[in-house]
N, C-alpha and C. Protein backbone atom coordinates (compact mmCIF):
# COMPACT_ATOMS: atom_id res chain seq x y z
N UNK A 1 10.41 20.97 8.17
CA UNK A 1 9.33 21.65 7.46
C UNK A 1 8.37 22.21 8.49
N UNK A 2 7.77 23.28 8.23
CA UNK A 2 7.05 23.98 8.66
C UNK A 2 5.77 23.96 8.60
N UNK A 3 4.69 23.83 9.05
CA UNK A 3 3.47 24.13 9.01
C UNK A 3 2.60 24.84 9.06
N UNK A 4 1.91 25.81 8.24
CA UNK A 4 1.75 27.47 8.09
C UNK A 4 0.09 27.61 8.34
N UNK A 5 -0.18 26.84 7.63
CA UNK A 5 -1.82 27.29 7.52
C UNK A 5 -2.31 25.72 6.97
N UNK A 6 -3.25 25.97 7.51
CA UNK A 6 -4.70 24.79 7.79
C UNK A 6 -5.78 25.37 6.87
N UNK A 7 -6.30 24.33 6.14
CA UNK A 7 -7.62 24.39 5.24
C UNK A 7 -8.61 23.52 5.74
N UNK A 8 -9.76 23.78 5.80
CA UNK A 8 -10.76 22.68 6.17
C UNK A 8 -11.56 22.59 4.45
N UNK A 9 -11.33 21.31 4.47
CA UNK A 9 -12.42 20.95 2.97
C UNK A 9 -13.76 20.96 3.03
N UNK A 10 -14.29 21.94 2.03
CA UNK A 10 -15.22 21.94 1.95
C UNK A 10 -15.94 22.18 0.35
N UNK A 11 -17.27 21.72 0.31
CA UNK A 11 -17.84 20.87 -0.64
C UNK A 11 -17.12 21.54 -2.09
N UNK A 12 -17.32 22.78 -2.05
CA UNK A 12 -16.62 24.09 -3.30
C UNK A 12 -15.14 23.60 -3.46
N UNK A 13 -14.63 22.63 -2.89
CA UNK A 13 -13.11 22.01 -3.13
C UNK A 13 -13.10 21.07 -3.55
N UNK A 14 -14.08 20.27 -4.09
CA UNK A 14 -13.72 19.04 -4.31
C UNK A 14 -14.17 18.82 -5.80
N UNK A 15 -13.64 17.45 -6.35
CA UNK A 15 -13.94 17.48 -7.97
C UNK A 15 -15.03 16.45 -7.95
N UNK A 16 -15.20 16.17 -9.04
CA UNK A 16 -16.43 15.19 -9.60
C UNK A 16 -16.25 14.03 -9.09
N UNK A 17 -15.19 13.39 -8.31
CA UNK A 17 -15.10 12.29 -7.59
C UNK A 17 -15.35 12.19 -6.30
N UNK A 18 -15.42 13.61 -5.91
CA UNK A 18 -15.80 13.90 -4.28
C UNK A 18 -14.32 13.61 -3.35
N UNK A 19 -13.37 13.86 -3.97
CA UNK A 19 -12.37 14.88 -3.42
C UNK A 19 -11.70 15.17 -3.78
N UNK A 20 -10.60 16.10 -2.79
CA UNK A 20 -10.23 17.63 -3.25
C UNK A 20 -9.53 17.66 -4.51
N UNK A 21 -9.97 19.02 -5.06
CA UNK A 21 -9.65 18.95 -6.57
C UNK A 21 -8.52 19.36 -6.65
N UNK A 22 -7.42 18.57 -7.17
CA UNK A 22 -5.75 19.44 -7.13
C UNK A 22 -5.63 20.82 -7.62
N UNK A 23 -6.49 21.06 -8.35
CA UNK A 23 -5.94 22.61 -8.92
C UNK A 23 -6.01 23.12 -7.95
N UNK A 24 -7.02 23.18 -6.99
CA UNK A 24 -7.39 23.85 -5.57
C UNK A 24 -6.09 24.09 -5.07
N UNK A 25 -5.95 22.74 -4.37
CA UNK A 25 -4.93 22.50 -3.50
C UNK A 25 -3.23 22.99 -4.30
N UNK A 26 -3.35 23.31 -5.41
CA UNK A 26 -2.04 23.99 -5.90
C UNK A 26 -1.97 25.25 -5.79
N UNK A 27 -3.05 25.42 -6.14
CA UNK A 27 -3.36 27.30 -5.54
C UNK A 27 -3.21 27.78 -4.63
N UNK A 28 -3.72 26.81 -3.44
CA UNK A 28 -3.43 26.83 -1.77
C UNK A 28 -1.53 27.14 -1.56
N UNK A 29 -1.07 25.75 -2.26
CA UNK A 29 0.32 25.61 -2.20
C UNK A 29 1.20 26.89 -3.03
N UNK A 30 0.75 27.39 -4.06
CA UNK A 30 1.53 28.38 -4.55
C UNK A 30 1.13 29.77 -3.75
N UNK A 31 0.52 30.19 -3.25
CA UNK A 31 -0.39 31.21 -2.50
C UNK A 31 0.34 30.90 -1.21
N UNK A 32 0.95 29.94 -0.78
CA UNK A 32 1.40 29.60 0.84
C UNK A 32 3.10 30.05 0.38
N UNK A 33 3.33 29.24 -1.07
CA UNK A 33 5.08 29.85 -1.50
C UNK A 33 5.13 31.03 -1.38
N UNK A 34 3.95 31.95 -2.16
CA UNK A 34 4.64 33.17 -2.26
C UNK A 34 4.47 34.20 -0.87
N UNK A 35 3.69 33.44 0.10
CA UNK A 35 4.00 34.29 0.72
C UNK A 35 5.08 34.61 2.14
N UNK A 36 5.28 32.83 2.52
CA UNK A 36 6.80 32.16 2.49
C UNK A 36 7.69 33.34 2.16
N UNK A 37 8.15 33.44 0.64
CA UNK A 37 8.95 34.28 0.01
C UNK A 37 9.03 35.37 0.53
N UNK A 38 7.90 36.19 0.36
CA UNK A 38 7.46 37.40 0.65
C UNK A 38 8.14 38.13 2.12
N UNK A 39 7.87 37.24 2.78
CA UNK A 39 8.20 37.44 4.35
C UNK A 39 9.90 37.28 4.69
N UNK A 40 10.50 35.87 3.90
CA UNK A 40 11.58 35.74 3.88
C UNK A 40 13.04 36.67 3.12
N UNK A 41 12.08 37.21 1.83
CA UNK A 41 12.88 38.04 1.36
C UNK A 41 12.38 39.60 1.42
N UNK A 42 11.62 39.73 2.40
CA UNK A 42 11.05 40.95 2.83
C UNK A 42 11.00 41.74 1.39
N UNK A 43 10.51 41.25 0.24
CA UNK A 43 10.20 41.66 -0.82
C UNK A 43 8.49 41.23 -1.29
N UNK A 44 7.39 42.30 -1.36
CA UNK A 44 5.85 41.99 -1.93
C UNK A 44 6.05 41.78 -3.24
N UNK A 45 7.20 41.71 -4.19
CA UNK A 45 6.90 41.32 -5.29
C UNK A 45 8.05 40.12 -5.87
N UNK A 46 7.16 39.19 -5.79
CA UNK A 46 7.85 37.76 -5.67
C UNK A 46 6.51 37.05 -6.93
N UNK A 47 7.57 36.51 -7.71
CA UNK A 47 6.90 35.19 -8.58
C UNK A 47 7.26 33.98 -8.47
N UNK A 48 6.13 32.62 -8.90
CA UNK A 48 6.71 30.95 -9.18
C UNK A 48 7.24 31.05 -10.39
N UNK A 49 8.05 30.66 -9.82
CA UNK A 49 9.20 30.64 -11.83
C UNK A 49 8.76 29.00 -11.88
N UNK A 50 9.05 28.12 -11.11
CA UNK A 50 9.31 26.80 -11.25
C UNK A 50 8.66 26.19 -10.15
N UNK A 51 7.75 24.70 -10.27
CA UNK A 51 7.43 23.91 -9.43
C UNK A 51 7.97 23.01 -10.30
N UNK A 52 8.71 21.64 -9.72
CA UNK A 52 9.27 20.22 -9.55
C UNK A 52 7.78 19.17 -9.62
N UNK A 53 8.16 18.51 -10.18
CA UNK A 53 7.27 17.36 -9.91
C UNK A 53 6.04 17.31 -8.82
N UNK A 54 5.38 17.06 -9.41
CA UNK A 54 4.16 17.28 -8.07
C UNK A 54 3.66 15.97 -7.97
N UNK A 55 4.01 15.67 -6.78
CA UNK A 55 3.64 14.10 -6.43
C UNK A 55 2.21 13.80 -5.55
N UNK A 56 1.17 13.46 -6.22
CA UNK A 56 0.20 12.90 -5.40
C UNK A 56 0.05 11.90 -4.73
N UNK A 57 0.25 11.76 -3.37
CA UNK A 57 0.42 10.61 -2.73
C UNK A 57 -1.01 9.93 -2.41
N UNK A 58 -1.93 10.93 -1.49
CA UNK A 58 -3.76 10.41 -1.10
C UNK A 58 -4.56 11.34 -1.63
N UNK A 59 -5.25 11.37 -1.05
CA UNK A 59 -6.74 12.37 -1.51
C UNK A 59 -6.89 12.77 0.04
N UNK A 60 -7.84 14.16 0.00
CA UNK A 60 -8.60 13.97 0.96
C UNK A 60 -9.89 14.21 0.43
N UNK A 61 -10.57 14.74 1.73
CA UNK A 61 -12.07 14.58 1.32
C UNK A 61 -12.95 15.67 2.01
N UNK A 62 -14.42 16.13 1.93
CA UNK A 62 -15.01 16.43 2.50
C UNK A 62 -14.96 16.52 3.89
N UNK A 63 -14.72 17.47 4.44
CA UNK A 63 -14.68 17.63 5.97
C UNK A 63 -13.05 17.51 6.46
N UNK A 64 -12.17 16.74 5.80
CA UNK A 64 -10.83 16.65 6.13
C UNK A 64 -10.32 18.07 6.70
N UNK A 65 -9.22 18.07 7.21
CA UNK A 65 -8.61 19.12 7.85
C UNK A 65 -7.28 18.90 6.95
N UNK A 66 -6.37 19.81 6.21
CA UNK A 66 -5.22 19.49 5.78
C UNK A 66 -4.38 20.40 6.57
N UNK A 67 -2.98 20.64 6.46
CA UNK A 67 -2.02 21.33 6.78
C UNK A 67 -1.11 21.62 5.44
N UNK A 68 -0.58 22.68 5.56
CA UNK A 68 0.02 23.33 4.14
C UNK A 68 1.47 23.47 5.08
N UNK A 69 3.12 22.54 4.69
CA UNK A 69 3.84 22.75 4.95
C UNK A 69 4.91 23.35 4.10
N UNK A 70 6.22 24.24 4.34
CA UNK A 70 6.71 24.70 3.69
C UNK A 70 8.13 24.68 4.26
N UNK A 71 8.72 24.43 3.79
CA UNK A 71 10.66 24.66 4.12
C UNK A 71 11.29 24.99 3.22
N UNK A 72 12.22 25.83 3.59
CA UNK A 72 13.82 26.26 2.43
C UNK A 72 14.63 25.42 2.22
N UNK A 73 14.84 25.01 1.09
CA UNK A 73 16.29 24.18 0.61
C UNK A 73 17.25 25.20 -0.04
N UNK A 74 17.13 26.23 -0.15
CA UNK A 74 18.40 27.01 -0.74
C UNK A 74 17.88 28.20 -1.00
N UNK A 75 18.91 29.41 -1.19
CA UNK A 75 18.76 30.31 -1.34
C UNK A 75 19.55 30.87 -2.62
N UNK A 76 19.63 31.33 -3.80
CA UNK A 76 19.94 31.47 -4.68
C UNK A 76 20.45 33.34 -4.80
N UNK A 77 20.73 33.32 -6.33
CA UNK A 77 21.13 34.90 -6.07
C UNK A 77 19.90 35.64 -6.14
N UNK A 78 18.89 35.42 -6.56
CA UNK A 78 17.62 36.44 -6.95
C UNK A 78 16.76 35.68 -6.34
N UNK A 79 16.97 34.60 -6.16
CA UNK A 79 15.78 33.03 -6.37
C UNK A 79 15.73 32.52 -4.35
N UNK A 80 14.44 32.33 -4.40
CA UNK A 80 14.64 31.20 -2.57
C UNK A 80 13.99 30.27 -3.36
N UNK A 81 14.57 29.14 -3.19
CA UNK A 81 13.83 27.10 -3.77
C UNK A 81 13.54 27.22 -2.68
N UNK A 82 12.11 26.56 -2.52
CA UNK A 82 11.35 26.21 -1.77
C UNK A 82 10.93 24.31 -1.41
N UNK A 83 10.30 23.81 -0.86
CA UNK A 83 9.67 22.30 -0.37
C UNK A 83 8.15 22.24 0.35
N UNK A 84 7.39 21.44 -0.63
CA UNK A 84 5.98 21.88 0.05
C UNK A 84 5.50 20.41 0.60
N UNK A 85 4.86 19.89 1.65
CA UNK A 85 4.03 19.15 1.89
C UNK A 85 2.70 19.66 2.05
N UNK A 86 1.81 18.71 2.04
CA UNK A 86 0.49 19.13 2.31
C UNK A 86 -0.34 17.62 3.01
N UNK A 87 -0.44 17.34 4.21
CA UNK A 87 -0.88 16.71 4.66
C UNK A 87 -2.26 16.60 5.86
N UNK A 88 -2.67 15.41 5.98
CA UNK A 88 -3.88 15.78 6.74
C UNK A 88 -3.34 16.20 8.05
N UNK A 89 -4.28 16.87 8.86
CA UNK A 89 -3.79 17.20 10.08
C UNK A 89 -4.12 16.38 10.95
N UNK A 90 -5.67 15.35 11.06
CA UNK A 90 -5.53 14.21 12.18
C UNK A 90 -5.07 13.16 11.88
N UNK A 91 -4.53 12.79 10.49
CA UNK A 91 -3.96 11.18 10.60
C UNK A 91 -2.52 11.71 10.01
N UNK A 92 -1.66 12.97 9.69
CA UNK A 92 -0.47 13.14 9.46
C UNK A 92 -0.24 12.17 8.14
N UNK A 93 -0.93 11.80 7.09
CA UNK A 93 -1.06 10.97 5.87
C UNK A 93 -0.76 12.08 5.03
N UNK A 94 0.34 11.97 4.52
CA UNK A 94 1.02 12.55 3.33
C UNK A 94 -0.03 12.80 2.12
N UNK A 95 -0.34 13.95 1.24
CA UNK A 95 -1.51 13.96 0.43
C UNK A 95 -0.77 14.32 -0.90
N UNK A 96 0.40 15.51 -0.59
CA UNK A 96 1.10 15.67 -2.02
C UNK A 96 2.29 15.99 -1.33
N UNK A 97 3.22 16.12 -1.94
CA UNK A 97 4.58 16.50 -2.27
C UNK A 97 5.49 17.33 -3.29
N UNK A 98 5.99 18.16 -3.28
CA UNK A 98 6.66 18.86 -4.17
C UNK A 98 8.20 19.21 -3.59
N UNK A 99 8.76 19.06 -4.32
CA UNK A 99 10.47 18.94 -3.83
C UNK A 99 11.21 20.04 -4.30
N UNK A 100 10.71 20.92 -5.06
CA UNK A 100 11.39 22.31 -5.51
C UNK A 100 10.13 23.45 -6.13
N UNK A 101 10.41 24.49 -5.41
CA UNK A 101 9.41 25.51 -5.85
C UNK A 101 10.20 26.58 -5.80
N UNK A 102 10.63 27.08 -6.97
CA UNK A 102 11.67 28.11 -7.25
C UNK A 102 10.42 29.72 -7.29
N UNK A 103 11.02 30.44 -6.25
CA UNK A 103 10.15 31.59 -6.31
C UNK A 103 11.40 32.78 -6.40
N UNK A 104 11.25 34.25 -7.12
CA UNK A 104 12.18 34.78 -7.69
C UNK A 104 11.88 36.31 -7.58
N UNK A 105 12.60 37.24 -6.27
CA UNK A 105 12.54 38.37 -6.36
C UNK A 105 12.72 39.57 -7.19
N UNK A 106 11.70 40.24 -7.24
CA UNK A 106 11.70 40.97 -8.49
C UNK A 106 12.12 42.59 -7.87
N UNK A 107 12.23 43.53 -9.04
CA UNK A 107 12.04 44.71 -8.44
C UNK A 107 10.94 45.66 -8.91
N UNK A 108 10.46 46.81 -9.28
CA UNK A 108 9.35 47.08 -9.57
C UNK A 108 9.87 47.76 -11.03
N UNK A 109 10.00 47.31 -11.91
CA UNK A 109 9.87 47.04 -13.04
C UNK A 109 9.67 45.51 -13.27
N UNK A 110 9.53 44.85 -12.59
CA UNK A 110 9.32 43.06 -12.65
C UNK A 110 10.41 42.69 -13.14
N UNK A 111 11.49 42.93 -12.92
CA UNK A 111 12.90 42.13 -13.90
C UNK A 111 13.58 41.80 -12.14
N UNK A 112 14.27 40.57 -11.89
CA UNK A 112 14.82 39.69 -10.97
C UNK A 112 15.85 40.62 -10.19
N UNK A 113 15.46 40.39 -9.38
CA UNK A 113 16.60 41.52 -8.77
C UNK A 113 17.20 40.94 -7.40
N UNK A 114 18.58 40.80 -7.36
CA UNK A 114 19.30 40.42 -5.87
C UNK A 114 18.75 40.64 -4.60
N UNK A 115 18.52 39.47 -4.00
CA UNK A 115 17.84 39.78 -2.23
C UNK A 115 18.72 39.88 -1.70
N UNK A 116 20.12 39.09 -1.92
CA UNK A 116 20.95 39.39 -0.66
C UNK A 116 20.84 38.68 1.01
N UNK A 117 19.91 37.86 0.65
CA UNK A 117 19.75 36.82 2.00
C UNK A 117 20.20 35.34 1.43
N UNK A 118 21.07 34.43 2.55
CA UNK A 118 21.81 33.85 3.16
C UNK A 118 21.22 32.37 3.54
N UNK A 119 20.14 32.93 4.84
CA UNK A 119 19.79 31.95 5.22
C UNK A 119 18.46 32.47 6.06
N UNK A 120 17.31 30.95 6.36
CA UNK A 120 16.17 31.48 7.02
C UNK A 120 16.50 32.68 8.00
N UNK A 121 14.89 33.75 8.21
CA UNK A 121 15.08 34.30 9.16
C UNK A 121 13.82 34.30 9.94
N UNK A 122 13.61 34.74 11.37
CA UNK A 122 12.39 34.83 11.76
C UNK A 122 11.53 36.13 11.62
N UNK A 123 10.52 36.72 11.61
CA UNK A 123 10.16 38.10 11.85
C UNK A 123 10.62 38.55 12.97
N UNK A 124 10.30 37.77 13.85
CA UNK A 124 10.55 38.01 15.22
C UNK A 124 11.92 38.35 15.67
N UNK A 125 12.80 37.77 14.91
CA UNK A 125 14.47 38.68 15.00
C UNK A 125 14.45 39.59 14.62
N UNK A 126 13.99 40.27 13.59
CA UNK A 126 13.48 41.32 12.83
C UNK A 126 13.63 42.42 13.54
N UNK A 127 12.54 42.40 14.74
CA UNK A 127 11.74 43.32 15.22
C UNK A 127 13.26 44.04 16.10
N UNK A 128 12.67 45.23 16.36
CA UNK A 128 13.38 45.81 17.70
C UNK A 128 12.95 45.17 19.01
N UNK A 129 13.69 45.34 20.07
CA UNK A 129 13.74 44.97 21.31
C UNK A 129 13.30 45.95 22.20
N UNK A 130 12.10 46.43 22.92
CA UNK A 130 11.92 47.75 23.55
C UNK A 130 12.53 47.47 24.43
């Protein structure tokens, strides 16, 4: 798994218990899928069809630092399943978990349309070589 982007908590994140409020942090996590997707299936119009179980393991809190991780478990015909962690970044303490996040290339009429990719790629293969 991968580690994409870092959030620092702050007070506008947290719920009536004084920490972070999950809807937040799902928004973070679906906002980190699609753009995962985006890059991977070199397609800007990508939807969450499906998140798996969402497992809350800790909390964090005020001032915490988290990390938003992401990896591929499969690649489908229209579809990339996705894997999210989200953990702190100085004590590496597991905060949530999600084990399938089905995101689903579209075409521009919004109806699912074949990517045709295989397996991860980097941008950086991508590119030309001057």
């Amino acid at each position: 798994m991968r580690y994409h982007t870092r959030k620092w908590i702050k007070p506008e994140d947290l719920n009536p218990n004084g920490t972070l409020f999950g809807g937040r942090l799902l928004e973070w996590i679906d906002e980190e899928a699609a753009l995962y997707a985006i890059i991977q299936l070199e397609n800007p119009k990508v939807v969450t069809k499906f998140m798996s179980e969402i497992n809350f393991v800790s909390s964090a809190a005020k001032g915490d630092i988290i990390e938003i991780g992401i990896g591929i478990k499969e690649f489908g015909r229209t579809s990339l399943i996705l894997a999210a962690e989200v953990r702190n970044k100085m004590t590496r303490e597991s905060i949530i978990t999600i084990d399938r996040i089905v995101m689903v290339s579209l075409d521009e009429n919004g109806a699912p349309v074949p990517h045709g990719k295989t397996k991860m790629e980097f941008v950086k293969d991508r590119l030309a070589e001057d």
